[in-house]
PDB file of N, CA and C in Angstrom:
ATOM      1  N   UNK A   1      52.610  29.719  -9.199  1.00  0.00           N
ATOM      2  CA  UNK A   1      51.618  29.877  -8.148  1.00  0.00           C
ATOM      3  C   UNK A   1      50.227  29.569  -8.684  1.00  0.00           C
ATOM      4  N   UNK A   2      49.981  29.742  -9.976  1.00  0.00           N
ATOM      5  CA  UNK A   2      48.674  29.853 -10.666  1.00  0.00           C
ATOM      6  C   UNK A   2      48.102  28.129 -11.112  1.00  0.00           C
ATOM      7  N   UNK A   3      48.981  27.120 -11.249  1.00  0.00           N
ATOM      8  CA  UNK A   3      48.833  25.925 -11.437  1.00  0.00           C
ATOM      9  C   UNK A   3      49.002  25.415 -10.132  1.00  0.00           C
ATOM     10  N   UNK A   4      49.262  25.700  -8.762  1.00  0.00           N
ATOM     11  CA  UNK A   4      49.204  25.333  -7.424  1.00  0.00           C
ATOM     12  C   UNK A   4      47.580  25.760  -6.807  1.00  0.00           C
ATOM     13  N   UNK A   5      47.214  26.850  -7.530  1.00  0.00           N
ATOM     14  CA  UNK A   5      46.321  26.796  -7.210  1.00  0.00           C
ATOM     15  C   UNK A   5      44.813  26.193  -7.841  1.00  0.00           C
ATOM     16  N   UNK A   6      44.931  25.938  -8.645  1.00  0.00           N
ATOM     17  CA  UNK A   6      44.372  25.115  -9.869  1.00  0.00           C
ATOM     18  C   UNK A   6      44.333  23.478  -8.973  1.00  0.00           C
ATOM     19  N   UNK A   7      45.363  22.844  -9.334  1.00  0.00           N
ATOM     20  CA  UNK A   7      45.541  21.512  -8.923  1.00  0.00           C
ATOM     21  C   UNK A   7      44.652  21.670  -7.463  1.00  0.00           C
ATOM     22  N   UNK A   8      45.293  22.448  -6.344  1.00  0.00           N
ATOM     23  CA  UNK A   8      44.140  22.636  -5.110  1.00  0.00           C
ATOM     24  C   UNK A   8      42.809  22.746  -5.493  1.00  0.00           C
ATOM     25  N   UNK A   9      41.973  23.767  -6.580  1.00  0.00           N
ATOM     26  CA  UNK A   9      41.121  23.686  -6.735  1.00  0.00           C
ATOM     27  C   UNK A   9      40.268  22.316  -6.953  1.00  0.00           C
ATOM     28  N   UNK A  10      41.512  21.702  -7.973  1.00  0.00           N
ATOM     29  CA  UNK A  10      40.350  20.107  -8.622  1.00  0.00           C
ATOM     30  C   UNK A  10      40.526  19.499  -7.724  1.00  0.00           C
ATOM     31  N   UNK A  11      41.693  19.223  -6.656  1.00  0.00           N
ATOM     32  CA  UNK A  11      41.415  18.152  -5.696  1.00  0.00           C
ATOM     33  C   UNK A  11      40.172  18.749  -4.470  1.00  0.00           C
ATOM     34  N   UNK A  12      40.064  20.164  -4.708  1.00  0.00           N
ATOM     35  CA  UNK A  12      39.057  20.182  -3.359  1.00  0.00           C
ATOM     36  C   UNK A  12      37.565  19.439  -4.514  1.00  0.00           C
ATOM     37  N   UNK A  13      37.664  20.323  -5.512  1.00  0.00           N
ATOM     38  CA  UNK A  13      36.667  19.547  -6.516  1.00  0.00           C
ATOM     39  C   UNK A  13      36.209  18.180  -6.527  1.00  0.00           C
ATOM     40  N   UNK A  14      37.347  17.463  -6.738  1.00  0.00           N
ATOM     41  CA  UNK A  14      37.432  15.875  -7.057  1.00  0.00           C
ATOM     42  C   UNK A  14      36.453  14.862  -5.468  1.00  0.00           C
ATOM     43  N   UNK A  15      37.397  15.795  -4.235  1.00  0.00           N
ATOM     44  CA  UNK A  15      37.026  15.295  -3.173  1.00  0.00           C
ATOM     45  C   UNK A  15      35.530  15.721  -2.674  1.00  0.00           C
ATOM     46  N   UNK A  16      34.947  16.788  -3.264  1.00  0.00           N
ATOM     47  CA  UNK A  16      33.400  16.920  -2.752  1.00  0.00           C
ATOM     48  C   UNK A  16      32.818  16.258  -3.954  1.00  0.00           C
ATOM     49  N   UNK A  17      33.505  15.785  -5.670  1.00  0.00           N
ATOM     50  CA  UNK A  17      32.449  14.826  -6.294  1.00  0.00           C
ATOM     51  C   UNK A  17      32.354  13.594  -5.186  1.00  0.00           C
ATOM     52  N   UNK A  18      33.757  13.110  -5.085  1.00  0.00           N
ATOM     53  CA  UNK A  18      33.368  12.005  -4.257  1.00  0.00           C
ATOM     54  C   UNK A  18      32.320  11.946  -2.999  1.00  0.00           C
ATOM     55  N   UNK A  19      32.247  12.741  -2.207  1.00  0.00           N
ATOM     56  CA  UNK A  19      31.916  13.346  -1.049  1.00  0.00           C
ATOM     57  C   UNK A  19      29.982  13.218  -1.669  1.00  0.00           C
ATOM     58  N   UNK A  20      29.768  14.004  -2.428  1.00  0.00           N
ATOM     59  CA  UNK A  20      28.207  13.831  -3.119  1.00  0.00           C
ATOM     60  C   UNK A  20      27.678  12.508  -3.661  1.00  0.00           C
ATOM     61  N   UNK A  21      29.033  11.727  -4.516  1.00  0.00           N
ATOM     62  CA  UNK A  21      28.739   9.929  -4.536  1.00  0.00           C
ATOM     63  C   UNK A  21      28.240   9.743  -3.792  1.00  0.00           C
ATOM     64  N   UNK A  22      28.915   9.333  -2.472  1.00  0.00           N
ATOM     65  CA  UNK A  22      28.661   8.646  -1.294  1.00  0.00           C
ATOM     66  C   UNK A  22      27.757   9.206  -0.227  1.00  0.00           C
ATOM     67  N   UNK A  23      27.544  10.037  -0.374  1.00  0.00           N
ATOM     68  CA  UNK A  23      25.842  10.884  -0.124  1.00  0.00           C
ATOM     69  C   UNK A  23      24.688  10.227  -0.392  1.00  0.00           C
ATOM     70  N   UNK A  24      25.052  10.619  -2.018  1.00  0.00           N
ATOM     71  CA  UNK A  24      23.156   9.805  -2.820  1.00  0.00           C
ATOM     72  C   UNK A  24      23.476   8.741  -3.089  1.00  0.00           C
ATOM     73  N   UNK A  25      24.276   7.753  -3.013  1.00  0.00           N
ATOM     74  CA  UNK A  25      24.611   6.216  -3.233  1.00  0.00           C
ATOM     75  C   UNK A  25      23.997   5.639  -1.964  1.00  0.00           C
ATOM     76  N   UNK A  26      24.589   6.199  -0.389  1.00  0.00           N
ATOM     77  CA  UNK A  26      23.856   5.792   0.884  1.00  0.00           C
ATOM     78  C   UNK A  26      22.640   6.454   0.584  1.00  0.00           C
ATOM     79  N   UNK A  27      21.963   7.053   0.329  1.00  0.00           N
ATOM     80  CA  UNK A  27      20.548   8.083   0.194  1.00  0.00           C
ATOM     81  C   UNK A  27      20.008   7.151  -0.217  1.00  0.00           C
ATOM     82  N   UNK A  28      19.753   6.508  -1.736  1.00  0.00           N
ATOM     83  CA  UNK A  28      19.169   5.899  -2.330  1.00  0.00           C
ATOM     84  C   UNK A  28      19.183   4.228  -1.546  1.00  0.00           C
ATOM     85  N   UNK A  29      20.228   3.661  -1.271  1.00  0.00           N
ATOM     86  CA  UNK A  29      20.459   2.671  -0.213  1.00  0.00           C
ATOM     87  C   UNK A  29      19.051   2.498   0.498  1.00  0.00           C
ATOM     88  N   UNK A  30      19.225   3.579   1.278  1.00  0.00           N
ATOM     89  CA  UNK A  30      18.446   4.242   2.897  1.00  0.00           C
ATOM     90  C   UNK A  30      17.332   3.657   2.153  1.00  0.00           C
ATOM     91  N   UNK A  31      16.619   4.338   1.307  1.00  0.00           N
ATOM     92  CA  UNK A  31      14.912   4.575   0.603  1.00  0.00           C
ATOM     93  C   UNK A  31      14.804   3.461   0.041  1.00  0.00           C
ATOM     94  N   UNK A  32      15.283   2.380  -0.391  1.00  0.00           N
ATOM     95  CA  UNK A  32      15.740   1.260  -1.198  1.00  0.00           C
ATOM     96  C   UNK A  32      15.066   0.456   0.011  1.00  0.00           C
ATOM     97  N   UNK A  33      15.932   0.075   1.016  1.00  0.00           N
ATOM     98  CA  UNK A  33      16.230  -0.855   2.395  1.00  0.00           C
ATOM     99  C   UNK A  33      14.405  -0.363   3.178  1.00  0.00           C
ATOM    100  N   UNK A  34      14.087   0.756   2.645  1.00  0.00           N
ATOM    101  CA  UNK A  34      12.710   1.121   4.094  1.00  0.00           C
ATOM    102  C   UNK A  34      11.606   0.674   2.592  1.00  0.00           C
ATOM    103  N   UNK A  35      11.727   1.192   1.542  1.00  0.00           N
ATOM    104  CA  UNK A  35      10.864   0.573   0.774  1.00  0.00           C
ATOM    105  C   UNK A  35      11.027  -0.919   0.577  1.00  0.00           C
ATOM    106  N   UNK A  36      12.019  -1.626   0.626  1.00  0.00           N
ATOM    107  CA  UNK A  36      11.564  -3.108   0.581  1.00  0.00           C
ATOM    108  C   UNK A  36      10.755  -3.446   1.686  1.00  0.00           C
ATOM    109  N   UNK A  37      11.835  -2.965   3.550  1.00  0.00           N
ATOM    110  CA  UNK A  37      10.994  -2.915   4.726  1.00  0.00           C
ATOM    111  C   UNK A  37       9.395  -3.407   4.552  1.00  0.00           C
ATOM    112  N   UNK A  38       8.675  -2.025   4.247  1.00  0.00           N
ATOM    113  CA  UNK A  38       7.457  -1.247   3.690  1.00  0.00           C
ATOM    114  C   UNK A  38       6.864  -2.590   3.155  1.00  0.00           C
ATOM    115  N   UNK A  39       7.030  -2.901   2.167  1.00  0.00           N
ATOM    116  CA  UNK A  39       6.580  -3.931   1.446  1.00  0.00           C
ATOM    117  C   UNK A  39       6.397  -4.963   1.727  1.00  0.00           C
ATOM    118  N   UNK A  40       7.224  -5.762   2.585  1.00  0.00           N
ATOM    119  CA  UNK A  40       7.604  -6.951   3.464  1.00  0.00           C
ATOM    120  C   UNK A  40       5.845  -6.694   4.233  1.00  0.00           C
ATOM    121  N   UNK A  41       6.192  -5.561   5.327  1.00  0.00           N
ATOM    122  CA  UNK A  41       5.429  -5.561   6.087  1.00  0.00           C
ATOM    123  C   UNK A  41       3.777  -5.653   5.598  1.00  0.00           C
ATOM    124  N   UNK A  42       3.945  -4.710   4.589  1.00  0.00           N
ATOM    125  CA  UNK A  42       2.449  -4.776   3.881  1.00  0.00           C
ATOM    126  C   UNK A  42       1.915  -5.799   3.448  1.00  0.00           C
ATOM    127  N   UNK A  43       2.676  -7.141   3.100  1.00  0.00           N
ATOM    128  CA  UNK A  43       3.065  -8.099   2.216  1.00  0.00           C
ATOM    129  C   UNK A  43       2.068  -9.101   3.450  1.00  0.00           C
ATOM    130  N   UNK A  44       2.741  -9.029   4.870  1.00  0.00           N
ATOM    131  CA  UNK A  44       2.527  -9.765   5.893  1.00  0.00           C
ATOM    132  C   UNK A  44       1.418  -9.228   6.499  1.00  0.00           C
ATOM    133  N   UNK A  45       0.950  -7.958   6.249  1.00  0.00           N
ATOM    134  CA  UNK A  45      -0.779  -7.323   7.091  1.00  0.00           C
ATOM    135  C   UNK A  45      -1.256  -8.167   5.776  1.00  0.00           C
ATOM    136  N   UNK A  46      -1.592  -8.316   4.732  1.00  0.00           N
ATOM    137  CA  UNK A  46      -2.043  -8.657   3.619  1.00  0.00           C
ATOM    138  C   UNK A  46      -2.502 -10.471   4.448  1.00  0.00           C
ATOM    139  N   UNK A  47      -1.377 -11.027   4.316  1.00  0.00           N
ATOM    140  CA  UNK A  47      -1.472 -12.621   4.693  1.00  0.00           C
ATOM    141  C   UNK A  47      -2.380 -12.720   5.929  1.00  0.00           C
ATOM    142  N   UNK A  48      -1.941 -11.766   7.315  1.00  0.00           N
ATOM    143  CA  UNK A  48      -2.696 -12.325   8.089  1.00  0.00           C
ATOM    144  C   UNK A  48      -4.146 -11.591   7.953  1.00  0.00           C
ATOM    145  N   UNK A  49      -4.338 -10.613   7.062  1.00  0.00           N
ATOM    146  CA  UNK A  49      -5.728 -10.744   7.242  1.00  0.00           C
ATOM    147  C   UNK A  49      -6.360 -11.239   6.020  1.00  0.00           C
ATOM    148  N   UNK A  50      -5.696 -12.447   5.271  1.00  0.00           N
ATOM    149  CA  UNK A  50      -6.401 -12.934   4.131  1.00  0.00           C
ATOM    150  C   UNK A  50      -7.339 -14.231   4.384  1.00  0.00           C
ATOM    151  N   UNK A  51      -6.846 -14.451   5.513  1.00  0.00           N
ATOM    152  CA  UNK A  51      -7.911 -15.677   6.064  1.00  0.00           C
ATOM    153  C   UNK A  51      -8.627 -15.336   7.057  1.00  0.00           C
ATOM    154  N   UNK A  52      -9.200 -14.086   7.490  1.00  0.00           N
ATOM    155  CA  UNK A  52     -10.381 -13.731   8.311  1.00  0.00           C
ATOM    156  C   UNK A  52     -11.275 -13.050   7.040  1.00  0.00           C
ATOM    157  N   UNK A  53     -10.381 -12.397   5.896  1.00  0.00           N
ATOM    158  CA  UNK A  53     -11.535 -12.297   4.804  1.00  0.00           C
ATOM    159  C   UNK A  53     -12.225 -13.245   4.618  1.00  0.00           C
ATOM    160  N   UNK A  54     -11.494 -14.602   3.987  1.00  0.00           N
ATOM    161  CA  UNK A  54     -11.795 -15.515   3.333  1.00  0.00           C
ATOM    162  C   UNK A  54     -12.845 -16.352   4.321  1.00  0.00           C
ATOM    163  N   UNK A  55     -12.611 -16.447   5.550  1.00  0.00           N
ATOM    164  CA  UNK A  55     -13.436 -16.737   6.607  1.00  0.00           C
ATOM    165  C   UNK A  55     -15.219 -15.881   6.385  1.00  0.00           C
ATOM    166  N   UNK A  56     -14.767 -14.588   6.490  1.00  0.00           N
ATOM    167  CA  UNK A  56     -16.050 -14.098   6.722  1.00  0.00           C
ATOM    168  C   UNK A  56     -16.731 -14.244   5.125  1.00  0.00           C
ATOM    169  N   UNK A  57     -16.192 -14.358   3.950  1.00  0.00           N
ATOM    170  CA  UNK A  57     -16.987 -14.544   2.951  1.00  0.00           C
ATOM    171  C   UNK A  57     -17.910 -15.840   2.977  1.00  0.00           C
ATOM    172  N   UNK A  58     -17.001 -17.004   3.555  1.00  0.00           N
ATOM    173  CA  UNK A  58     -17.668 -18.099   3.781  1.00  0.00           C
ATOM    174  C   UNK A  58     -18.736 -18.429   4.913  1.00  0.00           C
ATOM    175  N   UNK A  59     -18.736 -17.545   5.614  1.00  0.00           N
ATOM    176  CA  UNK A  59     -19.902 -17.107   6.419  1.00  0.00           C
ATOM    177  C   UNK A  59     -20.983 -16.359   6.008  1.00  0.00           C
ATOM    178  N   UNK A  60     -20.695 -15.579   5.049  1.00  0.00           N
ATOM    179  CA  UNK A  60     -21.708 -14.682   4.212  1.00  0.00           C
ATOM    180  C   UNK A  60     -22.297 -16.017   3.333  1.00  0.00           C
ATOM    181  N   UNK A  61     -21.584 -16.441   2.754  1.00  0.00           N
ATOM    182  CA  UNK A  61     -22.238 -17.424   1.859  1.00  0.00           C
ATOM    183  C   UNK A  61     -23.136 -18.154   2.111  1.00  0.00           C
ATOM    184  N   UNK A  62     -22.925 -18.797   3.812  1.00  0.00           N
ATOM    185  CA  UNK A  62     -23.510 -19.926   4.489  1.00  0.00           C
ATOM    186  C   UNK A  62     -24.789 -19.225   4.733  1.00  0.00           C
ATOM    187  N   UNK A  63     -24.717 -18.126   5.099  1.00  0.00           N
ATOM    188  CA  UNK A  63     -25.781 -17.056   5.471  1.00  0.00           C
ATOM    189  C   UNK A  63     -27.052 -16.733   4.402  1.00  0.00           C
ATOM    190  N   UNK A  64     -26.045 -17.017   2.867  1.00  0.00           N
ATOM    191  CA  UNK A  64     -27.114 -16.254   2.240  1.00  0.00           C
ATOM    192  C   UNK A  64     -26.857 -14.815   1.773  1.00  0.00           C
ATOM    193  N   UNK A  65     -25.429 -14.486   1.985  1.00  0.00           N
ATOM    194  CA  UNK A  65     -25.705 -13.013   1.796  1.00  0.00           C
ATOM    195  C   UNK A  65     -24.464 -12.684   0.512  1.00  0.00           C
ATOM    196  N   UNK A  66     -25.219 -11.449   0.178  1.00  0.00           N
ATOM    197  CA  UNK A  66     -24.197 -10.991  -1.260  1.00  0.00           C
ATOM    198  C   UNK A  66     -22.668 -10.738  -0.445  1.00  0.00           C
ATOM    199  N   UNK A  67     -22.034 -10.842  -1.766  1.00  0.00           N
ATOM    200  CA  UNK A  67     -20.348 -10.809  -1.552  1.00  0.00           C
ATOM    201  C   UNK A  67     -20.571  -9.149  -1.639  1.00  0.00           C
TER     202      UNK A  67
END
């Protein structure tokens, strides 16, 4: 009875290691997939407003005025 209950123990064991894998494996996934997201997007506010900078410096310039 004492090794029946043992063996039950490691398989309930075995099945919540697995069970916690596949937890923080999708977890880290998740934060992985929204931080590239994140980046992309920042990546693309960056581009479109790099030529209304670059615009208005060259207007400052034409102007006369410090950067």
């Amino acid at each position: 009875m004492n090794t029946a209950f043992e063996a039950q123990a490691f398989s309930v064991l075995a099945v919540s290691a697995v069970l916690l894998l596949v937890v923080v494996t999708g977890g880290v996934a998740y934060l992985t997939t929204v931080e590239w997201r994140d980046r992309r997007r920042r990546q693309r506010e960056q581009q479109a407003a790099a030529p209304r900078v670059k615009n208005l410096k060259n207007k400052n310039k034409k102007k006369g005025l410090a950067e």
